[in-house]
Structures are given as structure tokens and as C-alpha cells.
N, C-alpha and C. Protein backbone atom coordinates (compact mmCIF):
# COMPACT_ATOMS: atom_id res chain seq x y z
N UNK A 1 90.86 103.04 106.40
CA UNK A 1 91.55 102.06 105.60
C UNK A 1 90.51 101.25 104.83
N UNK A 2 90.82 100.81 104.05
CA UNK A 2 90.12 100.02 102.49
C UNK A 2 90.55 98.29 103.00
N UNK A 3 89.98 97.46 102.97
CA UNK A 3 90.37 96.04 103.43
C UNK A 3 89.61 95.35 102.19
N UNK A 4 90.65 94.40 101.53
CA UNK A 4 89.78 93.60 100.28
C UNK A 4 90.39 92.45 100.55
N UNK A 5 89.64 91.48 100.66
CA UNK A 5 89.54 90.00 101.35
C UNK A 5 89.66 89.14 100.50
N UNK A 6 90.62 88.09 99.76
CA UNK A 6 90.63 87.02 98.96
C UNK A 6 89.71 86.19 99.91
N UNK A 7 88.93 85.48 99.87
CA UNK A 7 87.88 84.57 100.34
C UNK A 7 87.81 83.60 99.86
N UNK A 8 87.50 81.82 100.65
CA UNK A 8 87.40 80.93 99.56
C UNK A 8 87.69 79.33 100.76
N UNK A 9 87.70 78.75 100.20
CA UNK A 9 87.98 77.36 101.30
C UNK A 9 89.13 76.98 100.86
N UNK A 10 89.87 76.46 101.77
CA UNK A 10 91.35 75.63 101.33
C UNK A 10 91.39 75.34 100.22
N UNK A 11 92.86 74.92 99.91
CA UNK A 11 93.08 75.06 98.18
C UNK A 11 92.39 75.45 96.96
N UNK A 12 91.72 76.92 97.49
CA UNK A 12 91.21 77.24 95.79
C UNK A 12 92.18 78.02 95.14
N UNK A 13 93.07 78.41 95.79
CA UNK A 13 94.09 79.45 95.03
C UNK A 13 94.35 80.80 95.96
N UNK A 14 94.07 81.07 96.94
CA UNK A 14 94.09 82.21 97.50
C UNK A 14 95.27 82.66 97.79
N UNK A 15 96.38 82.12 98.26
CA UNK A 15 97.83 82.73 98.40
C UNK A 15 98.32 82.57 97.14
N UNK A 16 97.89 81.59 95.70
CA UNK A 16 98.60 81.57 94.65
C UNK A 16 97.95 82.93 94.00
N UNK A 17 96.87 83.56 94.39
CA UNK A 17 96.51 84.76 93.84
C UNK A 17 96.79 85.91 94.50
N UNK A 18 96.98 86.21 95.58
CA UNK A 18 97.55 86.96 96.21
C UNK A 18 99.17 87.00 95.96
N UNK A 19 100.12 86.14 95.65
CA UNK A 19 101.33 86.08 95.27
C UNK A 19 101.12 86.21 93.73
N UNK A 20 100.17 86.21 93.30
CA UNK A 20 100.28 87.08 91.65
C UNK A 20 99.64 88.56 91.65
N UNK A 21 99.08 88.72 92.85
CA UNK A 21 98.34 90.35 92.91
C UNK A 21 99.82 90.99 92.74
N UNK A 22 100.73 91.00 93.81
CA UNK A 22 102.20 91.18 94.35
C UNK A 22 102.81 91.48 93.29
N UNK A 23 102.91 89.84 92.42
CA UNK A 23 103.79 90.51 91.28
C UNK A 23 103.38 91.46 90.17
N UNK A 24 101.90 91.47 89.92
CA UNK A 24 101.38 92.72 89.31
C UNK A 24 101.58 93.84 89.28
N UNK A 25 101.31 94.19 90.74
CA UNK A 25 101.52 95.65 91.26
C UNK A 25 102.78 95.97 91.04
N UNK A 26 103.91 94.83 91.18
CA UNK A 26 105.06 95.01 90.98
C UNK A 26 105.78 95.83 89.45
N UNK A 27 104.83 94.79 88.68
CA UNK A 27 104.92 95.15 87.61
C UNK A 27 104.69 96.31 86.98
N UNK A 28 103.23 96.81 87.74
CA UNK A 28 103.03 97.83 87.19
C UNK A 28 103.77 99.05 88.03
N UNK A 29 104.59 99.52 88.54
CA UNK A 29 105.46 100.13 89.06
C UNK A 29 105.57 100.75 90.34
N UNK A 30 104.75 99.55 90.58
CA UNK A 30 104.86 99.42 92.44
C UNK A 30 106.16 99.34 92.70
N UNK A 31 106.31 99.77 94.32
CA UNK A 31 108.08 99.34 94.62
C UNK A 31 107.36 98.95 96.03
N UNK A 32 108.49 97.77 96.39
CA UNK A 32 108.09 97.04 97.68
C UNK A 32 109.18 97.76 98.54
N UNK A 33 108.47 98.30 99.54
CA UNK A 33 109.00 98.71 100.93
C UNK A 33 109.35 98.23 101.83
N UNK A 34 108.38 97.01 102.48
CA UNK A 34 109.41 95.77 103.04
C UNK A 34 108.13 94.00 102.57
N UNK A 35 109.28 93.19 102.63
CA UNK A 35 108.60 91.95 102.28
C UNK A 35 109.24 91.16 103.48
N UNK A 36 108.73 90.15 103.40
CA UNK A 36 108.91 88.76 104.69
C UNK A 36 107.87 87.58 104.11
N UNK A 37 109.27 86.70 103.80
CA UNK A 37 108.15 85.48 103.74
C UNK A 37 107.89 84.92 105.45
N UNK A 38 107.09 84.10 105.25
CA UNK A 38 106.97 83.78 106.28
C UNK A 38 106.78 82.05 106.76
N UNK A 39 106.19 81.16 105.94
CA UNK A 39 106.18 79.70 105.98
C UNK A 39 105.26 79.52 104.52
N UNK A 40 105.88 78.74 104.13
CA UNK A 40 105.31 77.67 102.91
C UNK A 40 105.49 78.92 101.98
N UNK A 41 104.46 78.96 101.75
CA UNK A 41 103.95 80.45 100.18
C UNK A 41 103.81 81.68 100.55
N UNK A 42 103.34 81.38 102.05
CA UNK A 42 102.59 82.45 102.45
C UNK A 42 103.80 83.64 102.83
N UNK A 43 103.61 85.27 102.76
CA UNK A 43 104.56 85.94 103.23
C UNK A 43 103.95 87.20 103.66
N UNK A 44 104.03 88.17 104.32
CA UNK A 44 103.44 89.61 104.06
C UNK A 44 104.22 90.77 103.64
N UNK A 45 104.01 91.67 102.91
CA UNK A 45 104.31 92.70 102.40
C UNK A 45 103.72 94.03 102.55
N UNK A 46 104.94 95.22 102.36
CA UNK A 46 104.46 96.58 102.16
C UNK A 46 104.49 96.97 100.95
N UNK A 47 103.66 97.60 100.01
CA UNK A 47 103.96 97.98 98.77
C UNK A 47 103.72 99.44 98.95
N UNK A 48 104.05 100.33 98.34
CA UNK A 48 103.73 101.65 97.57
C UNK A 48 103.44 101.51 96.35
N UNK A 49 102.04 102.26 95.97
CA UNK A 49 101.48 101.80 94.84
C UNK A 49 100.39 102.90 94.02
N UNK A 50 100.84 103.75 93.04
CA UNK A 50 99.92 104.98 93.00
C UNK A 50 99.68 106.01 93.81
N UNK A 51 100.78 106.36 94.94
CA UNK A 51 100.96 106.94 96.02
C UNK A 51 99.69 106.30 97.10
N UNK A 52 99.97 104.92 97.31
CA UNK A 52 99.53 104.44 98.41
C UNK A 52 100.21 103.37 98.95
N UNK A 53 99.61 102.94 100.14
CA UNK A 53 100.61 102.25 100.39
C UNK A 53 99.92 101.14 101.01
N UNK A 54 100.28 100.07 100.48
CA UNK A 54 99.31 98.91 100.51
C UNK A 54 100.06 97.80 101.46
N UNK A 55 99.05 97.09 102.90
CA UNK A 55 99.96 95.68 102.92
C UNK A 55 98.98 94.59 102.17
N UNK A 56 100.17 93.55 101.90
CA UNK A 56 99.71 92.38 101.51
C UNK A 56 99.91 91.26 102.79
N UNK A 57 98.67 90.62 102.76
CA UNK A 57 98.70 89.20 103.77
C UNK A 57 98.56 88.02 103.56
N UNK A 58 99.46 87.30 102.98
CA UNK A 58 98.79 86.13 102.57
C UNK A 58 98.21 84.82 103.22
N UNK A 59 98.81 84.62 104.89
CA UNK A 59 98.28 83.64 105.46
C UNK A 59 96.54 83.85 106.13
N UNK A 60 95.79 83.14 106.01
CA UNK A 60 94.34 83.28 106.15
C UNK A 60 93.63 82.12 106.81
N UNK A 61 94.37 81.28 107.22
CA UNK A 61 93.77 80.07 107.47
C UNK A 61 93.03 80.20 108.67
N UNK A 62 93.15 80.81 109.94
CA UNK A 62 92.69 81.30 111.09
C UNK A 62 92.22 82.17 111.23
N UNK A 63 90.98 82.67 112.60
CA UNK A 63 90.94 84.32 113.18
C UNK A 63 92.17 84.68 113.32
N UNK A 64 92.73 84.60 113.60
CA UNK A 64 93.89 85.12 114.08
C UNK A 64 94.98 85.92 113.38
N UNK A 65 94.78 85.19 112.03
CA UNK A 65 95.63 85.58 110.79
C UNK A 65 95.05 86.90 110.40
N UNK A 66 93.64 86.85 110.78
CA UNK A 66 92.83 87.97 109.63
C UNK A 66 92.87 89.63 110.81
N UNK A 67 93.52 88.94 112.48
CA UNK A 67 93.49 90.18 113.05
C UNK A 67 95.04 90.47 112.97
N UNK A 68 96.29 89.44 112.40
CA UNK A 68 97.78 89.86 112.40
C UNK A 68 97.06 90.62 111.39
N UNK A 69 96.64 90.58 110.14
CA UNK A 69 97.20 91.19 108.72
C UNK A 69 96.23 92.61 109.00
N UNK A 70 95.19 92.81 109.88
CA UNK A 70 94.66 94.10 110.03
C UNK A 70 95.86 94.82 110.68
N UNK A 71 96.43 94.19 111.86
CA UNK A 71 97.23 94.97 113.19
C UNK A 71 98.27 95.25 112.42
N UNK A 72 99.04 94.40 111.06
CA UNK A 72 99.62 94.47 110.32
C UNK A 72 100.00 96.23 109.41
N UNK A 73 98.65 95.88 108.79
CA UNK A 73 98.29 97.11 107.72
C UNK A 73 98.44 98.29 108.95
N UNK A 74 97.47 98.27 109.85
CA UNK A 74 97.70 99.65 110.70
C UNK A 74 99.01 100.05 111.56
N UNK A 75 99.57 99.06 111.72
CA UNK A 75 100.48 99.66 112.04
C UNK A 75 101.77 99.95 111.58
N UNK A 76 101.25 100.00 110.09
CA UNK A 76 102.49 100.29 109.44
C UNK A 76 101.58 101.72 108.26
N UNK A 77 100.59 102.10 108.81
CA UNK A 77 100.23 103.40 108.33
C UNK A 77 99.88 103.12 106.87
N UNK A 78 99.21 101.63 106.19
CA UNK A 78 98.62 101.50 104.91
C UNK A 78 97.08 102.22 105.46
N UNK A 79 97.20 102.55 103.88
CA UNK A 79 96.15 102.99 103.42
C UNK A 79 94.80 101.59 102.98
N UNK A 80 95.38 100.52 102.43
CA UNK A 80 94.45 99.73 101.74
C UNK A 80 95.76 97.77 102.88
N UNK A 81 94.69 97.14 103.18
CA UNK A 81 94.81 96.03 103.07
C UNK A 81 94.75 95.00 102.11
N UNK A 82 95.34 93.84 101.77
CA UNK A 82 94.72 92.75 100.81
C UNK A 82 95.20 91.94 101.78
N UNK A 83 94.17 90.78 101.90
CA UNK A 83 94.36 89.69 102.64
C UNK A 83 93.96 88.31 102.32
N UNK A 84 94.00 87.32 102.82
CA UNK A 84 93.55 86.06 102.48
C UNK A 84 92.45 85.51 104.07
N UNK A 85 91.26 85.20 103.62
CA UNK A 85 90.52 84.90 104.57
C UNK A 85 89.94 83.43 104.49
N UNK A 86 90.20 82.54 104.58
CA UNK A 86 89.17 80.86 104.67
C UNK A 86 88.11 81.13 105.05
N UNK A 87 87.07 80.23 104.15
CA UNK A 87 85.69 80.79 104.23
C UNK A 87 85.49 79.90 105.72
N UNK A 88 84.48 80.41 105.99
CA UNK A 88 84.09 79.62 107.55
C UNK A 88 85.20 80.30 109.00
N UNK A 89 85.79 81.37 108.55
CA UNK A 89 86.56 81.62 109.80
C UNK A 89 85.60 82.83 110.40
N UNK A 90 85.65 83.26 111.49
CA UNK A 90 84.85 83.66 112.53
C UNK A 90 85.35 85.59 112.12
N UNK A 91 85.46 85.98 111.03
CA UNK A 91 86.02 87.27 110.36
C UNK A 91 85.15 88.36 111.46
N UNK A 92 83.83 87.93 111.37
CA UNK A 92 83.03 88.97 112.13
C UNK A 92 83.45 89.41 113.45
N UNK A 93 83.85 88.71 114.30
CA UNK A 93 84.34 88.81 115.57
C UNK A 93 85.43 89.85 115.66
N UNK A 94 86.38 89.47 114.37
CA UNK A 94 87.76 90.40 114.43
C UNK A 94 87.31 91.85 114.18
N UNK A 95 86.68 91.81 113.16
CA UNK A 95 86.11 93.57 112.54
C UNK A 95 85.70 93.64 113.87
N UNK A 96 84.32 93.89 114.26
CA UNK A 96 83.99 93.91 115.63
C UNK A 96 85.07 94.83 116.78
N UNK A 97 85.67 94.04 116.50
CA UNK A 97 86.58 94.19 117.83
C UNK A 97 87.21 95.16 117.62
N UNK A 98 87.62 95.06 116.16
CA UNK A 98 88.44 96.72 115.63
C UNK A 98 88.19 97.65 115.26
N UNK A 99 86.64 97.72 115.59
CA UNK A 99 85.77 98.90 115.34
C UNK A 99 86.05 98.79 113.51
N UNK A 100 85.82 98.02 112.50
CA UNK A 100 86.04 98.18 111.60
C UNK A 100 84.43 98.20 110.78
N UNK A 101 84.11 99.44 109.84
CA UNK A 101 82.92 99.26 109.19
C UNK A 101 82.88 98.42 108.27
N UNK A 102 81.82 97.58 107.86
CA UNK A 102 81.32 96.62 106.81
C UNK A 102 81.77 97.84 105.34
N UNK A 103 81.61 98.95 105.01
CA UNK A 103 81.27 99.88 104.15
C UNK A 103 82.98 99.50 103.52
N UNK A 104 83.96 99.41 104.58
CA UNK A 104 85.26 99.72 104.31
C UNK A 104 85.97 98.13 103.65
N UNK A 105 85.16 97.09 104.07
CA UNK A 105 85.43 95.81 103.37
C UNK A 105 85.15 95.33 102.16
N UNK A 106 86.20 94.68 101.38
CA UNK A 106 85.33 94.40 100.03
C UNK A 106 86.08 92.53 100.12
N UNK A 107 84.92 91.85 100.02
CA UNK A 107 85.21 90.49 99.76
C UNK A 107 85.51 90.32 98.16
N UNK A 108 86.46 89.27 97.42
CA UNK A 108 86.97 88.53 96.39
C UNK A 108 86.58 87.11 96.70
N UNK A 109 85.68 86.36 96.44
CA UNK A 109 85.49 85.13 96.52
C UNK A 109 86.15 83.88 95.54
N UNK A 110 86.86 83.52 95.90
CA UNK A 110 87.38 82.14 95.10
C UNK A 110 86.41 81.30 95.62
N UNK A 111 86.37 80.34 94.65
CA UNK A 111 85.01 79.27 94.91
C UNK A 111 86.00 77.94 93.94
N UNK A 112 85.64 76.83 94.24
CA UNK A 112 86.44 75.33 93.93
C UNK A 112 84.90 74.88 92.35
N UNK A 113 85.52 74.65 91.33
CA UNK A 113 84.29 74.32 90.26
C UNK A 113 84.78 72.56 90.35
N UNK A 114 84.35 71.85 89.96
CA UNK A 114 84.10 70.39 90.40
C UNK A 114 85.19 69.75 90.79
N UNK A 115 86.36 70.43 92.05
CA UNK A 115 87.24 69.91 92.49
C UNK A 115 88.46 70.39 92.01
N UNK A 116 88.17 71.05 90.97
CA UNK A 116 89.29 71.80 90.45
C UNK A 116 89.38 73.51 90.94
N UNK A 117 90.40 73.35 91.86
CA UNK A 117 91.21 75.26 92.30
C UNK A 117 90.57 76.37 90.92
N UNK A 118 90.33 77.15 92.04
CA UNK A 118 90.23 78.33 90.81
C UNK A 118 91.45 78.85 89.91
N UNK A 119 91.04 78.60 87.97
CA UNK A 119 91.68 78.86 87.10
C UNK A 119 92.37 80.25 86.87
N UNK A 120 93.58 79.76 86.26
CA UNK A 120 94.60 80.83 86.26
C UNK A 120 93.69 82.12 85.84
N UNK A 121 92.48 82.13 84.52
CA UNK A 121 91.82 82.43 84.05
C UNK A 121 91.30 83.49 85.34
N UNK A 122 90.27 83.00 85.73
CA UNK A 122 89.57 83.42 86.80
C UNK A 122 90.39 84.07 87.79
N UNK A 123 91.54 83.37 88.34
CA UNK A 123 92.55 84.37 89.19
C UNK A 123 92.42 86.02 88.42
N UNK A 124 93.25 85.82 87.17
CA UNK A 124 93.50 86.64 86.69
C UNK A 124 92.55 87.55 86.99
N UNK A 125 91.45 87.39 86.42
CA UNK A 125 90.32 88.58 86.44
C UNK A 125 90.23 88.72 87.94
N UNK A 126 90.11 88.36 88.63
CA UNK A 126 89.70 88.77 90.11
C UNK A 126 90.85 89.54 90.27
N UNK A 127 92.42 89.27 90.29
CA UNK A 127 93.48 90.21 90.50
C UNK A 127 93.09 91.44 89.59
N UNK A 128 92.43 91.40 88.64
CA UNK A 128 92.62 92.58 87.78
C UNK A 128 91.50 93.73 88.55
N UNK A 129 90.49 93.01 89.22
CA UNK A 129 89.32 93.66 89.75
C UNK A 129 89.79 93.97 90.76
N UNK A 130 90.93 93.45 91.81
CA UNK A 130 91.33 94.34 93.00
C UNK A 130 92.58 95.15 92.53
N UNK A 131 93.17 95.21 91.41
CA UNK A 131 94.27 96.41 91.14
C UNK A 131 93.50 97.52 90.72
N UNK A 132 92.47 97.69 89.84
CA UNK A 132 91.18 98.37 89.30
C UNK A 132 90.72 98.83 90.32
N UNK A 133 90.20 98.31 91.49
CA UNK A 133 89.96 99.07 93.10
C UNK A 133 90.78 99.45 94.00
N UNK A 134 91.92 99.06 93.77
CA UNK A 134 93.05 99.87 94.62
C UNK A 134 93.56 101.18 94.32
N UNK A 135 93.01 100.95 93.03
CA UNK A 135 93.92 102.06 91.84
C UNK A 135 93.37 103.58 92.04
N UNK A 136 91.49 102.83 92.67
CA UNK A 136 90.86 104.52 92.00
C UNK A 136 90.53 105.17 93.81
């Protein structure tokens, strides 16, 4: 499995970009297989997408979150993860544990520019750089 990590500290945008990855894929003629919100913004999803089959995770605030949305993806037979990770959470421990290789992770970093969330601008391109890697 393929795991690509929205990354970033509280409020830079990470579930508001991950809930626009969603509608992208959507757009581009993804079909959702199953969805669940789940509290506030946050929700997870199955997509089929280019004959794959992708989950989406959007809660990240904890370890804990980052080993639901792995146990998530595998056990629903995706091929590729997208997730949301808070910078400073203990990520290493979880891979670790799930025998998961560094080779198979790809971090997306959101970063905060003088207090201001990362721009729609900047979302954009970062969503465009993980549909561009999901794709090939």
C-alpha cells in the first residue's frame, strides 16, 4: 500500500484539504464506495479511482488516528491511503508497529505563513500533487 500524509500543526488546513482532495477525485470521475462523517469536518472515505481504490482519513490529531486510518485502508483492501497527520504526533511508533516501510510513505506538508492557514492557492497545488501521485 502507498500512504500520503497531509502533515502540518493545527489549523493550517489539513481536513479543509483533504475534504477538497475528496471532492476532486470526485470530480474527476471517482465514485465513492462508502463515506462516514464522523465529528466536526472530519469523516473517512472509500473511493475508487483509476481502478484503485483509495481510503480517505481525515481526523489526525492523535497516534491513534494515524493507526485507525492505516487499520482503516487495510482492511478494506485499498490500494493507496490519504491521511491527515499533526506535526509532532509520535507517527514513527505506528509504522513500526505495522511493519510499514518509510519507501511506501509520502509526506504533504502544510506549514502556517505569519499566522495565516495555508492558502486556498497552496492547498490547491498540494491536492493537485497528490491526485498526480495517486494517478500514476
Amino acid at each position: 500500500m502507498k500512504y500520503h500524509f497531509v502533515y502540518g500543526q493545527q489549523g493550517v488546513g489539513k481536513t479543509t484539504a483533504i475534504g477538497r482532495l475528496y471532492k476532486a477525485i470526485l470530480a474527476l470521475g471517482g465514485k465513492t464506495l462508502e463515506f462516514r462523517h464522523l465529528f466536526d469536518e472530519d469523516f473517512q472515505a472509500i473511493v475508487s479511482y483509476l481502478d484503485k481504490k483509495i481510503a480517505i482519513y481525515s481526523p489526525g490529531d492523535e497516534c491513534q488516528h494515524l493507526q485507525t486510518a492505516i487499520e482503516y485502508a487495510m482492511s478494506n483492501g485499498c490500494e493507496i491511503l490519504v491521511a491527515a497527520v499533526r506535526k509532532a504526533t509520535h507517527y514513527n511508533t505506528v509504522l513500526d508497529a505495522l511493519g510499514i516501510s518509510r519507501d511506501d510513505v509520502r509526506w504533504h506538508e502544510f506549514s502556517e505563513a505569519d499566522g495565516v492557514p495555508a492558502c486556498h492557492r497552496t492547498q490547491n497545488e498540494k491536492i493537485i500533487e497528490i491526485i498526480i501521485e495517486i494517478s500514476q
